[in-house]
N, C-alpha and C. Protein backbone atom coordinates (compact mmCIF):
# COMPACT_ATOMS: atom_id res chain seq x y z
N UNK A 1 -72.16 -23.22 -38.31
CA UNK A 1 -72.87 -22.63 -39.42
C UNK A 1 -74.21 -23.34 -39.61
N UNK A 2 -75.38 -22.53 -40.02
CA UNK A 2 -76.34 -23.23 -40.57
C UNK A 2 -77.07 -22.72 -41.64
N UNK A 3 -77.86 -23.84 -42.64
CA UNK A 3 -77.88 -23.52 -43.69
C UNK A 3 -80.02 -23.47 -43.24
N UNK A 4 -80.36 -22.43 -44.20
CA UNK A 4 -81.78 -21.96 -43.70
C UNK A 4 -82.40 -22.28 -45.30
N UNK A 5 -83.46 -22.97 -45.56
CA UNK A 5 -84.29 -23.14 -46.72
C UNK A 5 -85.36 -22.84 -46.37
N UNK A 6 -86.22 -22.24 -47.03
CA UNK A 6 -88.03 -21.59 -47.16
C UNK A 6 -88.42 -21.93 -48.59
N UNK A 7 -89.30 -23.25 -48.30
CA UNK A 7 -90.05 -23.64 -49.68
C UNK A 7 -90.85 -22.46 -50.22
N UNK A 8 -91.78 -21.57 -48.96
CA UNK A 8 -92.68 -20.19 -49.72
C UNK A 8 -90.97 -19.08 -50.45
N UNK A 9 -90.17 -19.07 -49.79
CA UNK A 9 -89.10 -17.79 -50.59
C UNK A 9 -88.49 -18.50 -51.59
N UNK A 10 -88.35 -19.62 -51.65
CA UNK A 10 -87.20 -20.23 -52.69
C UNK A 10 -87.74 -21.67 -53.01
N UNK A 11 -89.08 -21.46 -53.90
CA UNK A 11 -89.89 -22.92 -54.44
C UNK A 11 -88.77 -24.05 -55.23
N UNK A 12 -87.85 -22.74 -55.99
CA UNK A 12 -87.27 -24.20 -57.14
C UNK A 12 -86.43 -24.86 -56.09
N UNK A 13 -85.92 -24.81 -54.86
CA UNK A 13 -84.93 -25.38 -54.20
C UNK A 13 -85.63 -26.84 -53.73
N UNK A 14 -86.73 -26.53 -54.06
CA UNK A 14 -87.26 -28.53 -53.40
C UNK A 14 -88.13 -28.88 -54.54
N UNK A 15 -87.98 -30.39 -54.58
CA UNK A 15 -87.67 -30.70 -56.01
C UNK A 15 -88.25 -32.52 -56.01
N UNK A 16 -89.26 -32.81 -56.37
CA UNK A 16 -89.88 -34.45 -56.69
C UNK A 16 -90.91 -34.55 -54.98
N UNK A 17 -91.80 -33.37 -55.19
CA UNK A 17 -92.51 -33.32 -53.87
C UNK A 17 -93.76 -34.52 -53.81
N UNK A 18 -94.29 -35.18 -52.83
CA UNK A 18 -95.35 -36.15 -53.13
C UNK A 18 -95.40 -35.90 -51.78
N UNK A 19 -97.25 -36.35 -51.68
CA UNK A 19 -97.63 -36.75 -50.71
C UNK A 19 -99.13 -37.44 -50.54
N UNK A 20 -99.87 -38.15 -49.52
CA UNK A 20 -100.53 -38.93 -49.41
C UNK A 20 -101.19 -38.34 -48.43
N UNK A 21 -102.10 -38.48 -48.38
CA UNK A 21 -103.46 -37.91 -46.94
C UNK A 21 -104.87 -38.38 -47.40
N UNK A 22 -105.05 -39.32 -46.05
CA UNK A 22 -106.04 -39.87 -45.90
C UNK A 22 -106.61 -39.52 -44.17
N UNK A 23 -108.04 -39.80 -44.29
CA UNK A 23 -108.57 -40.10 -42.72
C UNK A 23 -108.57 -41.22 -42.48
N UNK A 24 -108.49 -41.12 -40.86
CA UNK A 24 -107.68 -42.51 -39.85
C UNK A 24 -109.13 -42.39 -39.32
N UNK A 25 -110.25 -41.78 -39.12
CA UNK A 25 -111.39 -41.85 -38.31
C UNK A 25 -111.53 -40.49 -37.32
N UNK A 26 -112.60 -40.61 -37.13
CA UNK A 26 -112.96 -39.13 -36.21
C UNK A 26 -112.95 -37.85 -37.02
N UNK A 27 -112.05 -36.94 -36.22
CA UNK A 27 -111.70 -35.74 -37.21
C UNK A 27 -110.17 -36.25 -37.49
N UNK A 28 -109.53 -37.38 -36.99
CA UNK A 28 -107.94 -37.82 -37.93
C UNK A 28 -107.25 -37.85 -39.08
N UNK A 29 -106.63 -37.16 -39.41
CA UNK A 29 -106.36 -37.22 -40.83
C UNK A 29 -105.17 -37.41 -40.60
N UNK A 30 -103.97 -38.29 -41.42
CA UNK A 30 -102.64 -38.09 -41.88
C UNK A 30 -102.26 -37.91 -42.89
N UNK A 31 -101.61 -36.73 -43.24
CA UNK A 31 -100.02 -36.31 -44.71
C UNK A 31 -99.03 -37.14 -44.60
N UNK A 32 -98.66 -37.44 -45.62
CA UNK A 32 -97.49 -38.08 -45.93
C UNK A 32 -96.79 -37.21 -46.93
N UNK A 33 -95.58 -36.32 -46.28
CA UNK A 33 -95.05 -35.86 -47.14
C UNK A 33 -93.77 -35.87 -47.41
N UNK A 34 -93.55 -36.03 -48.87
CA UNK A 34 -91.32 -36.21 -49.06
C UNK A 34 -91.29 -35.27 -50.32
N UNK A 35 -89.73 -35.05 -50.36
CA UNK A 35 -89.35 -34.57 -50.94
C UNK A 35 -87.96 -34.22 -50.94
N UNK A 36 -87.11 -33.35 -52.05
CA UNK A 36 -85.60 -33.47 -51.80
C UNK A 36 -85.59 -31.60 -51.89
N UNK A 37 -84.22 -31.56 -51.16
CA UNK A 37 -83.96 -30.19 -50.85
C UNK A 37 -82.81 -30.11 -51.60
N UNK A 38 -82.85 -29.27 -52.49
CA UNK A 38 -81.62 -28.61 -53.24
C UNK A 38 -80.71 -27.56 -52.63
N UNK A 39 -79.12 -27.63 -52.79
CA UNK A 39 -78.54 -26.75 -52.54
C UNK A 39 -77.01 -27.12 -52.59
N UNK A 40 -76.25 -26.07 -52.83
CA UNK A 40 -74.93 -26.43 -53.01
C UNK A 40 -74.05 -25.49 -52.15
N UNK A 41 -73.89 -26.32 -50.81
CA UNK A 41 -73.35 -25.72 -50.02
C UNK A 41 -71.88 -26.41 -49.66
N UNK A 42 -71.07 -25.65 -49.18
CA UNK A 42 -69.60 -25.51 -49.23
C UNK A 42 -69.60 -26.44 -48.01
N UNK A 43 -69.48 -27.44 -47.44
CA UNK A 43 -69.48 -28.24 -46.17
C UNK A 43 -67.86 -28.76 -45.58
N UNK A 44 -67.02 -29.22 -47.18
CA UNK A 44 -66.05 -29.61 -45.73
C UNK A 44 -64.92 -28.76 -45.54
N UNK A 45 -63.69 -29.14 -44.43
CA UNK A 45 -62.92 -28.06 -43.89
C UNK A 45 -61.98 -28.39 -45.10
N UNK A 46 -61.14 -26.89 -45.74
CA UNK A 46 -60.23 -27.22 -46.11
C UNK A 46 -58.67 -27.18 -45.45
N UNK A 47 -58.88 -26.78 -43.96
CA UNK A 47 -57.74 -26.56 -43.14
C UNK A 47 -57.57 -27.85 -42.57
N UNK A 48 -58.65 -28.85 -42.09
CA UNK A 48 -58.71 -29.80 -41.14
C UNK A 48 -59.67 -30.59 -41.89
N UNK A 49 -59.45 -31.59 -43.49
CA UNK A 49 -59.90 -32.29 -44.11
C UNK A 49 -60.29 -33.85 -43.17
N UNK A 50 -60.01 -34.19 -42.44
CA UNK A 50 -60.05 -35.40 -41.43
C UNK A 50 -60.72 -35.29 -40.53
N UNK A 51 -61.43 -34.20 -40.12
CA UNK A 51 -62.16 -33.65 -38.98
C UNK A 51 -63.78 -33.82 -39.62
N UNK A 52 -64.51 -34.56 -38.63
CA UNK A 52 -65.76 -34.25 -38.94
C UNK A 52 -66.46 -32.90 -38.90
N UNK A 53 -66.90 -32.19 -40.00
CA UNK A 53 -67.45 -31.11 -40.14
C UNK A 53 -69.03 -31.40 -40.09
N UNK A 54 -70.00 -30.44 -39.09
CA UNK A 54 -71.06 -30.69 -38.41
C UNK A 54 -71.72 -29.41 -38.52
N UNK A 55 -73.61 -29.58 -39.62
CA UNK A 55 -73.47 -28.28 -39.81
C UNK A 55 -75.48 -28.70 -39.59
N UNK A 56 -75.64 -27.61 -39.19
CA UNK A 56 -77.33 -27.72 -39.41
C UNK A 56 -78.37 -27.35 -40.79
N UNK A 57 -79.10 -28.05 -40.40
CA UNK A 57 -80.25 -27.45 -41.88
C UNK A 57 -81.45 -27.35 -41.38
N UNK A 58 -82.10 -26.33 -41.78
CA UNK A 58 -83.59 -26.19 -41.45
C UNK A 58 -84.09 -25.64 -42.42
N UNK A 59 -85.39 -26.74 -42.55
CA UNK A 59 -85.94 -26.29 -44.06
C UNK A 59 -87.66 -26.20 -43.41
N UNK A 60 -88.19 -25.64 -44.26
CA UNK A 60 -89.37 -25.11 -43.81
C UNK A 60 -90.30 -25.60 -45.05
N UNK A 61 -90.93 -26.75 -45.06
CA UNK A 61 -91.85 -27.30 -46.36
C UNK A 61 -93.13 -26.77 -46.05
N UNK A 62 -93.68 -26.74 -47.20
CA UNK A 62 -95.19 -25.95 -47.36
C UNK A 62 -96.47 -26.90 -46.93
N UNK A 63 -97.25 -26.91 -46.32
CA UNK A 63 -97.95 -27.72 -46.45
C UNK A 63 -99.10 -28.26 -47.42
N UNK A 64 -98.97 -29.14 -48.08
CA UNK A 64 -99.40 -29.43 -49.55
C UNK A 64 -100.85 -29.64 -49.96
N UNK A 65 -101.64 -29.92 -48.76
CA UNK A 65 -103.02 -30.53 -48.83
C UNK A 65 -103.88 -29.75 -47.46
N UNK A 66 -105.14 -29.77 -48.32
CA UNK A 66 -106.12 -29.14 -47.14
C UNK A 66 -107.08 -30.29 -46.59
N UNK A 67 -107.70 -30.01 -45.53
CA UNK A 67 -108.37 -30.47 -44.39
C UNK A 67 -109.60 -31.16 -45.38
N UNK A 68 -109.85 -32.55 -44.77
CA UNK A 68 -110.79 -33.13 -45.32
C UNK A 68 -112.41 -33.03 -44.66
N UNK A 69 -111.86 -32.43 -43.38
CA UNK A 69 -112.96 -31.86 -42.84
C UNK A 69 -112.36 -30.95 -42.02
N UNK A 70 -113.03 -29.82 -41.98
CA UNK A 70 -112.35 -28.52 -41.00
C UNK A 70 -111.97 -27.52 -41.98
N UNK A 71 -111.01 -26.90 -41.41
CA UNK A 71 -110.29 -25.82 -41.81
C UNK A 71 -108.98 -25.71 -41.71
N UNK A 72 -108.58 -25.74 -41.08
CA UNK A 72 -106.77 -26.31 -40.18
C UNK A 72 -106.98 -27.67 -39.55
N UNK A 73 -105.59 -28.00 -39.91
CA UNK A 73 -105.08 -28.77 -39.16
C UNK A 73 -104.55 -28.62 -37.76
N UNK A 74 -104.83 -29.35 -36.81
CA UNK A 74 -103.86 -29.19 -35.00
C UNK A 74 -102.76 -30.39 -35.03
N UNK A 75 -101.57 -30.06 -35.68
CA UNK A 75 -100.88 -31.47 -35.80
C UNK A 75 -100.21 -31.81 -34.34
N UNK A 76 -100.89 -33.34 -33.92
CA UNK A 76 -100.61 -34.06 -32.88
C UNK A 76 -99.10 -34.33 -33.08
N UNK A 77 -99.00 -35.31 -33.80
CA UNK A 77 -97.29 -35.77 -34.17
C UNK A 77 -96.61 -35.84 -35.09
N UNK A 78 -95.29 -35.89 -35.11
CA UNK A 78 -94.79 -35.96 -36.46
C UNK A 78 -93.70 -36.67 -36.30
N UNK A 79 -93.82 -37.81 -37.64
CA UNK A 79 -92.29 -38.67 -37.57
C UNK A 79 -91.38 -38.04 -38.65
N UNK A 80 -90.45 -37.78 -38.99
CA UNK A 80 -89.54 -36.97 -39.27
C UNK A 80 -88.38 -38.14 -40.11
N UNK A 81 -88.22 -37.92 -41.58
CA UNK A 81 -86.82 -38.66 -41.45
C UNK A 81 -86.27 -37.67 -42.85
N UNK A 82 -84.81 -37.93 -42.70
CA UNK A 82 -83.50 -36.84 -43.47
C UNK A 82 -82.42 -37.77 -44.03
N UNK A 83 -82.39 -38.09 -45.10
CA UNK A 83 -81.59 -38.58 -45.65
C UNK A 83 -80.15 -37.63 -46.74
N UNK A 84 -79.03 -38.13 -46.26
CA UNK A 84 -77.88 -37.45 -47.51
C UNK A 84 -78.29 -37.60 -48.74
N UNK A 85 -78.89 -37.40 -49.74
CA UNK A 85 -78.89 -38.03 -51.42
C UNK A 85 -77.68 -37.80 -52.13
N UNK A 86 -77.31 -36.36 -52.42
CA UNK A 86 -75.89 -36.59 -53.23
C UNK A 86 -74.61 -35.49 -52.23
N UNK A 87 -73.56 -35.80 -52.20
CA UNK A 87 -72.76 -34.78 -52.17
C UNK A 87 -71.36 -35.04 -53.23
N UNK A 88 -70.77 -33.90 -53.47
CA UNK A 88 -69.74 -33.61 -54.17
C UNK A 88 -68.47 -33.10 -54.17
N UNK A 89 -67.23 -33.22 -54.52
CA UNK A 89 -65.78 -33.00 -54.29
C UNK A 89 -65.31 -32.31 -55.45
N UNK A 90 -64.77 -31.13 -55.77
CA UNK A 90 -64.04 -31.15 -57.17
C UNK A 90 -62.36 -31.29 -56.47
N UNK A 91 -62.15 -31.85 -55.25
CA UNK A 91 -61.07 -32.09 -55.47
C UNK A 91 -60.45 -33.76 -55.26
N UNK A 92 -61.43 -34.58 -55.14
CA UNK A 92 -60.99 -36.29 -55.49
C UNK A 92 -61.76 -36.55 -54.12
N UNK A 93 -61.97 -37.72 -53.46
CA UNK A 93 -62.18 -38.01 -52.43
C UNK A 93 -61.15 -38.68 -51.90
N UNK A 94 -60.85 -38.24 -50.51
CA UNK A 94 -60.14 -39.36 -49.62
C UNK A 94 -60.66 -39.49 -48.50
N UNK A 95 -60.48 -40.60 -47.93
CA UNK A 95 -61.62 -40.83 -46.40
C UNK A 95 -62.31 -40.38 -46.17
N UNK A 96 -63.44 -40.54 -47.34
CA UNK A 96 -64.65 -39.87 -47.26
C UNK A 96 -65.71 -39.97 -46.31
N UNK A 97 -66.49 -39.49 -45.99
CA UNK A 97 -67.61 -39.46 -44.77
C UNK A 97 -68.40 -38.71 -44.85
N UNK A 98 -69.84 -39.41 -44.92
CA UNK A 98 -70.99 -38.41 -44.54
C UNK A 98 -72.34 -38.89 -43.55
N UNK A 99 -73.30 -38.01 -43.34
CA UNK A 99 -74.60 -39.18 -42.47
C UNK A 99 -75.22 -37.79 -41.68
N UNK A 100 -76.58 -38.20 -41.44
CA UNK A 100 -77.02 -37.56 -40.59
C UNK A 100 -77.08 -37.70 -39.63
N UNK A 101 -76.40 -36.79 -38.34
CA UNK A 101 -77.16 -37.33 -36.89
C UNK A 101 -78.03 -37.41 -36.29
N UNK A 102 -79.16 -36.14 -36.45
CA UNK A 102 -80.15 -36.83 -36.05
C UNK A 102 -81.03 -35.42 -36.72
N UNK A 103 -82.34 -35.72 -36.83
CA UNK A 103 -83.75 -35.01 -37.54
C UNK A 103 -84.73 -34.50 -36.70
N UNK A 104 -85.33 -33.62 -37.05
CA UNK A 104 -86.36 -33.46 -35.86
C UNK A 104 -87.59 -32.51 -36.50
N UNK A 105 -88.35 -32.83 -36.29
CA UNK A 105 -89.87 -31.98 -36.78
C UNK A 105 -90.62 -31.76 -35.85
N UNK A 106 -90.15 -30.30 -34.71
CA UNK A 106 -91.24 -29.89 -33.69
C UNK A 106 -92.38 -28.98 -34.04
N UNK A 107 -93.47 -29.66 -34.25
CA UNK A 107 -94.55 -29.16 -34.62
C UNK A 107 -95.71 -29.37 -33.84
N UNK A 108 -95.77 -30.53 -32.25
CA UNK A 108 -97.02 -30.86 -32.21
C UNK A 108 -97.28 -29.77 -31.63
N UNK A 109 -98.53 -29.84 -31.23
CA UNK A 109 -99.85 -29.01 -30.98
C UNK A 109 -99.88 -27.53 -31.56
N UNK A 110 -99.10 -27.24 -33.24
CA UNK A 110 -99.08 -26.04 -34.03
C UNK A 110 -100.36 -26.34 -34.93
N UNK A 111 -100.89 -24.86 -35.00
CA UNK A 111 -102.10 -25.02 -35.95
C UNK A 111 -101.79 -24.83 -37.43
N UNK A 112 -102.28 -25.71 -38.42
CA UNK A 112 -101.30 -25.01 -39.82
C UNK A 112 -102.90 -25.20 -40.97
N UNK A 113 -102.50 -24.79 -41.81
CA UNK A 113 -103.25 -24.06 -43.06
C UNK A 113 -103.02 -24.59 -44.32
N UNK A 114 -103.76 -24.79 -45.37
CA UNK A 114 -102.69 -25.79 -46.78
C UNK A 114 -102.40 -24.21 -46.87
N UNK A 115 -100.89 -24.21 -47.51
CA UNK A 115 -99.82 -23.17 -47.84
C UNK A 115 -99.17 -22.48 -46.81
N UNK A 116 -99.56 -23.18 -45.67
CA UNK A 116 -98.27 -22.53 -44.31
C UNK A 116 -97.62 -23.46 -44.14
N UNK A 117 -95.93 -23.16 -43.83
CA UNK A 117 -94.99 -23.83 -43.60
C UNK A 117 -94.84 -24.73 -42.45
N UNK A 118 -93.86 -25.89 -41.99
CA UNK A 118 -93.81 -26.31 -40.90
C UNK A 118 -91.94 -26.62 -40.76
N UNK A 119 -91.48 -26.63 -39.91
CA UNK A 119 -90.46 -27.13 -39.90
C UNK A 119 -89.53 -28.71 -39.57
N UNK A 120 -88.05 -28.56 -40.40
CA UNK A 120 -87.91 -29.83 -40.53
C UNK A 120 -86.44 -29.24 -40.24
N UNK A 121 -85.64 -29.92 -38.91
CA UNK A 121 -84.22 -29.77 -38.81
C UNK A 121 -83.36 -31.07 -39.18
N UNK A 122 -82.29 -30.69 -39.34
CA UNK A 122 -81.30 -32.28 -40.00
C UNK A 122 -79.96 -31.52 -39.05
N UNK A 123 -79.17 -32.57 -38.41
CA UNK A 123 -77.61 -32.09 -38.09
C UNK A 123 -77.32 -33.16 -38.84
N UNK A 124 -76.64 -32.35 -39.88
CA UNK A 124 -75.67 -33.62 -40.80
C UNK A 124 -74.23 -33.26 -40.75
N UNK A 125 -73.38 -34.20 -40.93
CA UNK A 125 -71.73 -34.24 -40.91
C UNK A 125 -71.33 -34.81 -41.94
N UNK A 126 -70.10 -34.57 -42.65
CA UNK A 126 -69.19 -34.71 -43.89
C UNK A 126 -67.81 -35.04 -43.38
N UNK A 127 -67.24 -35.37 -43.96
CA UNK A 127 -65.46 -35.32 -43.79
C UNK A 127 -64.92 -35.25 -45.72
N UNK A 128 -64.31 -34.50 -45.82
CA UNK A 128 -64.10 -34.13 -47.11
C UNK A 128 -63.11 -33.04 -47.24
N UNK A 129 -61.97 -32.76 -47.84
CA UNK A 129 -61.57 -31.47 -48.08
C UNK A 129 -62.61 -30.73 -49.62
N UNK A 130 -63.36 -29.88 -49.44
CA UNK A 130 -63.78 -29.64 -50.71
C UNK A 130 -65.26 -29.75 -50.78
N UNK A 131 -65.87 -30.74 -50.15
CA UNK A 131 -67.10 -31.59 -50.04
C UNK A 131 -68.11 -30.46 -50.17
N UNK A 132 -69.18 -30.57 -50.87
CA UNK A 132 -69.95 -29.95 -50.66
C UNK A 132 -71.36 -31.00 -50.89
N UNK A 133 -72.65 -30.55 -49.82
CA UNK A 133 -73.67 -30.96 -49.62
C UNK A 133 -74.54 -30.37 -50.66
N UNK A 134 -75.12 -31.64 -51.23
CA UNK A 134 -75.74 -30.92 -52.55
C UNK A 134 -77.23 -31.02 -53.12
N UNK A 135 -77.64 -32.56 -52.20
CA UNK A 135 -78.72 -33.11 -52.09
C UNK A 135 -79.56 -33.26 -50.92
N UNK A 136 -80.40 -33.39 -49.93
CA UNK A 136 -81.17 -34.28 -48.69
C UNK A 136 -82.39 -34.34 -49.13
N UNK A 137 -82.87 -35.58 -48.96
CA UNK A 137 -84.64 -35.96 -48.90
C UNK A 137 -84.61 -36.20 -47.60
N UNK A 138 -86.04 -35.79 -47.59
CA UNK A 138 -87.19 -35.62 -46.31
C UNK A 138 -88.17 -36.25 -46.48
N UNK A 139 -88.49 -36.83 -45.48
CA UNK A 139 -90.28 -37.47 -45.35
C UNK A 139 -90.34 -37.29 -43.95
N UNK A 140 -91.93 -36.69 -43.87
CA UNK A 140 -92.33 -36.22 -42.53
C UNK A 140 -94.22 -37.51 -42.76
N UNK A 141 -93.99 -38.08 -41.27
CA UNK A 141 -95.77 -38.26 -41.69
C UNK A 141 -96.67 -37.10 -40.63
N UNK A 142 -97.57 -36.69 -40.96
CA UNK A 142 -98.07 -36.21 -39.62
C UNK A 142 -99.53 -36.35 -39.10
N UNK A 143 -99.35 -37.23 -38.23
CA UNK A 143 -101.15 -37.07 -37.38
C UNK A 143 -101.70 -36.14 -37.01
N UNK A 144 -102.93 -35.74 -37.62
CA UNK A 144 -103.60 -34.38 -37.24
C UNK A 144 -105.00 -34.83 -36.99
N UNK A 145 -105.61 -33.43 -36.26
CA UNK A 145 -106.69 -33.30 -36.23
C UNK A 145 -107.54 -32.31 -36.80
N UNK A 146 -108.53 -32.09 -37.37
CA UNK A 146 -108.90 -30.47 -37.75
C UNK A 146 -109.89 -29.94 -37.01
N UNK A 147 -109.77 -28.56 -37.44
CA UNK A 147 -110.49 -27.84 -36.85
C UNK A 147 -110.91 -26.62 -37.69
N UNK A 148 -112.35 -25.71 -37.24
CA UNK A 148 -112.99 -25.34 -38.10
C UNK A 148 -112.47 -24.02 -38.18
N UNK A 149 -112.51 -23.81 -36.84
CA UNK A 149 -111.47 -22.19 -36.75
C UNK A 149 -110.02 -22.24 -36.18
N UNK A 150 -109.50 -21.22 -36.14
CA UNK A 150 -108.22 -21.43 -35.80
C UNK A 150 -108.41 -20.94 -33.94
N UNK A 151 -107.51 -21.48 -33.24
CA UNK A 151 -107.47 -21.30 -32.29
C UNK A 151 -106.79 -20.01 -31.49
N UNK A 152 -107.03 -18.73 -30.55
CA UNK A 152 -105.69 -18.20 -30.54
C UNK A 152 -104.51 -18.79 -30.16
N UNK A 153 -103.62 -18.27 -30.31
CA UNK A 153 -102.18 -18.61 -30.70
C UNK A 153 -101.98 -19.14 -29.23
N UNK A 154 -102.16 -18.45 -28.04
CA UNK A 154 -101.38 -18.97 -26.97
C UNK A 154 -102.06 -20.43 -26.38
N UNK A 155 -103.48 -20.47 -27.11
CA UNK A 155 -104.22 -21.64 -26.51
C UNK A 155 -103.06 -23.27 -27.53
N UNK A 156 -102.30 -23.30 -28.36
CA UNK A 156 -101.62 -24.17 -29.12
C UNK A 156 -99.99 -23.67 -28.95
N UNK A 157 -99.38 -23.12 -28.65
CA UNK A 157 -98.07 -23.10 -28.35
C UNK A 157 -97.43 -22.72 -27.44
């Protein structure tokens, strides 16, 4: 199963957004952006409570800040991190378990816009009868470059 979030379709779902952008030199600029993703999703098994249950998330954050010179951004790299914040049981906990395995933000060489999205994946796992995933924060940094026009599409992806 995977669970799909869009900051442009569903704003109230992300929630204590911040970010930081400065130039590194040249046309370099880096965002620093975090924030937490809301949602209350049904995560653990209730047939096979002892079994790690393994589910994806992809959330799609807006991009918050415009070009300090240019027009778009050409983002070079991106470090990516996904943290659990809260999850929940209404039926007690026993051998509880949760964590992410691993995060990923493939974005380099995409051209983006302040108010176009980028993406952010998480594979996270629970063990819980009941458990549900209710919280994750994100922080992405990303090195960019700008540019004045946009490029066509096949010359960046």
């Amino acid at each position: 199963m995977s669970i799909n979030i869009d900051e442009i379709n569903d704003p109230d779902r992300f929630d204590s957004k911040h970010w930081v952008h400065f130039k590194v030199g040249g046309d370099k600029e880096v965002i620093q952006v975090t924030g937490v993703c809301l949602f209350d999703q049904l995560h653990g098994d209730e047939e096979s409570p002892d079994e790690w249950q393994r589910e994806s998330v992809h959330m799609l954050i807006k991009m918050p800040v415009e070009p300090l010179n240019g027009r778009f951004f050409l983002v070079e790299s991106a470090a990516p991190l996904v943290t659990i914040n809260t999850i929940a049981s209404d039926r007690g906990s026993n051998d509880t378990g949760w964590g992410v395995d691993q995060f990923e933000c493939r974005i380099e060489d995409a051209v983006l816009e302040f108010g176009e999205v980028f993406p952010i994946t998480a594979r996270v796992i629970i063990r819980n009868r009941g458990a549900r995933l209710m919280r994750l924060g994100y922080s992405v940094t990303l090195l960019c470059s700008t540019l004045e026009e946009r490029p066509p599409a096949e010359d960046y992806y």
